[in-house]
Structures are given as structure tokens and as C-alpha cells.
Protein backbone atom coordinates (compact mmCIF):
# COMPACT_ATOMS: atom_id res chain seq x y z
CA UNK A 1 78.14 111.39 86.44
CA UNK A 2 81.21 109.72 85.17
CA UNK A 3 81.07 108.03 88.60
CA UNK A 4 77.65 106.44 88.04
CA UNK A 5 78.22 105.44 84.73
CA UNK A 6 81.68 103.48 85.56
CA UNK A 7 79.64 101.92 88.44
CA UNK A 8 77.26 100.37 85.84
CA UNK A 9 79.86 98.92 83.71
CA UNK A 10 80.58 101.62 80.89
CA UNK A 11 83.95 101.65 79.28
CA UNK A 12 84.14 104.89 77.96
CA UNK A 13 83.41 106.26 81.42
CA UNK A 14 87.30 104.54 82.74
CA UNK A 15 88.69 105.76 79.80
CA UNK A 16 87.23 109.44 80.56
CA UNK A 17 88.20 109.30 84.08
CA UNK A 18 91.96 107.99 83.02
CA UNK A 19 92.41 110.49 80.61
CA UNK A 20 90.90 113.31 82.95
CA UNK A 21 93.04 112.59 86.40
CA UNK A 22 96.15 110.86 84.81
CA UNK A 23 98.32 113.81 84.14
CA UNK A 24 97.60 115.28 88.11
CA UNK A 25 98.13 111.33 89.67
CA UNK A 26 101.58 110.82 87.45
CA UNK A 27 102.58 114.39 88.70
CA UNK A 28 101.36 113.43 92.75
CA UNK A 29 102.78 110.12 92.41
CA UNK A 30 106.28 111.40 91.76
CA UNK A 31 105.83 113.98 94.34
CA UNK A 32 105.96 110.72 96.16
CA UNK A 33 108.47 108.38 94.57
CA UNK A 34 111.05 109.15 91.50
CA UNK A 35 110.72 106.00 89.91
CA UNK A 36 108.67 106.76 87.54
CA UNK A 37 107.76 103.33 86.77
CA UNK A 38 106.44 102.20 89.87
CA UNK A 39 103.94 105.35 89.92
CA UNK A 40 102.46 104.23 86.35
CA UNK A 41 102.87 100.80 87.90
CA UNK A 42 100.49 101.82 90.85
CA UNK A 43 98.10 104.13 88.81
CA UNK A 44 97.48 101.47 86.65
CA UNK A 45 97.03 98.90 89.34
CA UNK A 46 94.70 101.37 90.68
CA UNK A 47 92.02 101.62 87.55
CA UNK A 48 92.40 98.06 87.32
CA UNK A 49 91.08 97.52 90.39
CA UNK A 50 88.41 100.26 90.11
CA UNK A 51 87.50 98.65 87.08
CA UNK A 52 87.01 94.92 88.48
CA UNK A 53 85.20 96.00 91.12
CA UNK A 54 82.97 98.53 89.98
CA UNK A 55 79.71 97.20 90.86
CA UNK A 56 81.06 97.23 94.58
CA UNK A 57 82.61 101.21 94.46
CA UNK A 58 81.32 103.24 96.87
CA UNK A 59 79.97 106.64 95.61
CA UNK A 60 82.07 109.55 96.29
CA UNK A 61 81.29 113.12 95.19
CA UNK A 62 85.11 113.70 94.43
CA UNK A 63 86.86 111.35 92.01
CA UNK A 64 90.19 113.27 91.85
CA UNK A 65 90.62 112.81 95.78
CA UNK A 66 89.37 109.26 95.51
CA UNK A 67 92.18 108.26 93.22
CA UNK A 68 95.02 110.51 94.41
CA UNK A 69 94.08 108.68 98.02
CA UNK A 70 94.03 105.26 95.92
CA UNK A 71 97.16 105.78 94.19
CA UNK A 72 98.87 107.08 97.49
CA UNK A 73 98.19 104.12 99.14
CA UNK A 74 99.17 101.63 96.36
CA UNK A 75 102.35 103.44 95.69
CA UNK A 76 103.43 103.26 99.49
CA UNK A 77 102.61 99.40 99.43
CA UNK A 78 104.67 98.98 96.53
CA UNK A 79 107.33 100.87 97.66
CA UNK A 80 107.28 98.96 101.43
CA UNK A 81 107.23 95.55 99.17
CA UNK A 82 110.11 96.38 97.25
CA UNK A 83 111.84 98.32 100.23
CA UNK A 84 114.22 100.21 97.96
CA UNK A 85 112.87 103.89 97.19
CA UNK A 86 112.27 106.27 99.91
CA UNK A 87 108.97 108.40 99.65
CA UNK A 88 109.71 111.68 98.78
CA UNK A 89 107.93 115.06 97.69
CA UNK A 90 109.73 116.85 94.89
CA UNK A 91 109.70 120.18 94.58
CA UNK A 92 107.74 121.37 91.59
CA UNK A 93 108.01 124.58 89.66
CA UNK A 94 105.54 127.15 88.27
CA UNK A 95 104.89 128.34 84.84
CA UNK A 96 104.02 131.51 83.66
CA UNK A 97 102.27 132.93 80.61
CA UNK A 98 103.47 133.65 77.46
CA UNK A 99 103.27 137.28 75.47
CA UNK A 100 106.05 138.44 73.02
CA UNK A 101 109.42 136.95 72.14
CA UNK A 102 111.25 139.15 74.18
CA UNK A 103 108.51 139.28 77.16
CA UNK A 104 108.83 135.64 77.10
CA UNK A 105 112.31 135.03 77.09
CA UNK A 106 112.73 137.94 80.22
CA UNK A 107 109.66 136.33 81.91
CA UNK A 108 111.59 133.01 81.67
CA UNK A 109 114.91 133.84 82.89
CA UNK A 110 112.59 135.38 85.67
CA UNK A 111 111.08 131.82 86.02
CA UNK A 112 114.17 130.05 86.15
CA UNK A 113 115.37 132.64 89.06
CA UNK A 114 112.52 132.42 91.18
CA UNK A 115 112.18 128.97 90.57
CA UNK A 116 115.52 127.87 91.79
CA UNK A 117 114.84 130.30 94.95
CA UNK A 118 111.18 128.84 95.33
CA UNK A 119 112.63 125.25 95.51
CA UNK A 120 115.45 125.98 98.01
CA UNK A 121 113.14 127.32 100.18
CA UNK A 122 111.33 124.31 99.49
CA UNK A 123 113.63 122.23 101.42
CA UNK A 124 113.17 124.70 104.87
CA UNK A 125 110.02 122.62 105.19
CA UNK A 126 109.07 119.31 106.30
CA UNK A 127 107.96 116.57 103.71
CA UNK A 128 104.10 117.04 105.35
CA UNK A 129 104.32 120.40 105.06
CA UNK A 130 105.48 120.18 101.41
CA UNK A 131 102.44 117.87 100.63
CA UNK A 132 100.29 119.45 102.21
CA UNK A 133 100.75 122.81 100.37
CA UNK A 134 101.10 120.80 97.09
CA UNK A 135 97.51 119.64 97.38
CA UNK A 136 96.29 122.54 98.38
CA UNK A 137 97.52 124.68 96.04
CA UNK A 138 98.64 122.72 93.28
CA UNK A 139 95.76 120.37 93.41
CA UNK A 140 92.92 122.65 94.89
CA UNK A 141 91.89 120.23 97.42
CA UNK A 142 89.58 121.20 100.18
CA UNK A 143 91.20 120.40 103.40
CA UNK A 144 88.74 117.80 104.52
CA UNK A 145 90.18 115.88 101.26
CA UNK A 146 93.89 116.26 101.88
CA UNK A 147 92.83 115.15 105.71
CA UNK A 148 91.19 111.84 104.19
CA UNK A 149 94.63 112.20 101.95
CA UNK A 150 97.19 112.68 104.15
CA UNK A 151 95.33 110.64 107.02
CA UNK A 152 95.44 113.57 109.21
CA UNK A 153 92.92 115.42 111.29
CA UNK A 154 91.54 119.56 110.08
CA UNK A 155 93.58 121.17 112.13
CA UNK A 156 96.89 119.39 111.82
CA UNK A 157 96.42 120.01 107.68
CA UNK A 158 95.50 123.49 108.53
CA UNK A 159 98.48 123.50 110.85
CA UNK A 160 100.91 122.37 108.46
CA UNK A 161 99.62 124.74 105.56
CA UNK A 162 99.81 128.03 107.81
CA UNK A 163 103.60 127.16 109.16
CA UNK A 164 104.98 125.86 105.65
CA UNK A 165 103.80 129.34 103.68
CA UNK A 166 105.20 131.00 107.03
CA UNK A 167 108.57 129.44 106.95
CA UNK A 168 108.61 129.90 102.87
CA UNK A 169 107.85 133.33 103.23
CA UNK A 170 110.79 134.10 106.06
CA UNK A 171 113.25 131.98 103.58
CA UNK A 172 112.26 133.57 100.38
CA UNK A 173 112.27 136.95 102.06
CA UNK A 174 115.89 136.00 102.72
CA UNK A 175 117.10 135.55 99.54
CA UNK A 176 115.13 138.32 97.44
């Protein structure tokens, strides 16, 4: 709906969309790249163009995977034009709910733990890999998105899920 009504020129409709998918592009983006300006460089760039060239958008049933594709691609020509940051994929870590004072404060020295574990067995897998699970878990994509994503066929993203949790889980079972 949003969609439709950025197609025909409403305002409010970029603004929605910006405020919706910003937080989940800044946190891709530097999944991507760790200058932090360049990614709000390219995100921007990105809804500028949307915006310009509304009337020509084609319609898509899945904004979030339209822009996380758009801003992929504009962050990777940025980075090839300036040809001085790497593309990466940070590791990210999880959060967990909060109860009492002291459940918290147990439950986040319990984060902090598994978190540091979690990300060095991060680094047993390959950058794909890492993206790969990132959108699909972190992101909820369906697979045929992260395929238009990752410009990958099914089976390779399917591929790449199944041996990243494998090697995670052979790590992690390691160091528990």
C-alpha cells in the first residue's frame, strides 16, 4: 500500500517507508562496510533515487528486500569508486529480555558470555555464509529474496545456510 501510494507521488508514503526500513538497512549496510558514513551515504542515495523516479518503480510485493538489494548494490559501487574499505559482514549480537534487577544483570553477564562465544564462532564461517544466515534469521527473508539479494541461485543460499549453522554448531559445541 505504501508502495502504491509512493508510486503516485505521496510524501508521507517515503517518509513512512524511511522511517519503517531505516534502522534494518543502517544495521545490513554495516554488516557490509564499517564506515558508517558511506552506508547513510548510500541509503540516502537510495530513497533519493526511489523518490525521483517513482512514477517509473516497478511494483514489488516486498519493500524491505527491494531496498536492502538497492542499498547493497549502491554501497558496493561506492565502495569500488572509492577503493578504500573492504566489504565485510560484522558479527552481530543478540539481546535478551529483561525481568528483575538481579535476573537481568545474571541474564546479561550470560549475554556477554555467549555473545563473545557466538561471534568467535562467527569467524569459522565464510563471509556468504555469514550473510546469508544474517538475512535469514536476522532479517526473516524468504530464500528466494536473499537469492535476488545475494545474486545467488535456491540451492546455493540453502547450501550456505545448512553448512554455516553446521559449522557454528561443531564450533560452539567446542567451546561450551
Amino acid at each position: 500500500m505504501l508502495w502504491e501510494q509512493l508510486k503516485s507521488g505521496q510524501r508521507k508514503a517515503l517518509e513512512s517507508i524511511y522511517n519503517i526500513y531505516y534502522d534494518s538497512l543502517v544495521y545490513y549496510g554495516k554488516g557490509l562496510c564499517p564506515d558508517i558514513e558511506l552506508v547513510e551515504d548510500a541509503i540516502h542515495d537510495v530513497f533519493v533515487k526511489i523518490w525521483t523516479r517513482r512514477e517509473n518503480l516497478s511494483q514489488t510485493d516486498n519493500v524491505k528486500a527491494y531496498l536492502l538489494v538497492s542499498v547493497r548494490h549502491k554501497i558496493l559501487k561506492l565502495l569500488k569508486k572509492n577503493s578504500k574499505i573492504e566489504p565485510n559482514v560484522e558479527d552481530k549480537s543478540f539481546s535478551t529480555e529483561e525481568a528483575s534487577v538481579e535476573d537481568h544483570i545474571i541474564e546479561e553477564e550470560f549475554r556477554i558470555e555467549m555473545s563473545g562465544k557466538l561471534k568467535n564462532a562467527f569467524n569459522v564461517l565464510s563471509q556468504r555464509q555469514r550473510q546469508a544466515i544474517y538475512l535469514r534469521y536476522q532479517e526473516s527473508m524468504e530464500y528466494e529474496d536473499i537469492c535476488r539479494l545475494m545474486e545467488i541461485n535456491y540451492q546455493s543460499v540453502r547450501n550456505l545456510i545448512s553448512s554455516g549453522i553446521k559449522k557454528l554448531a561443531v564450533d560452539l559445541k567446542k567451546k561450551l
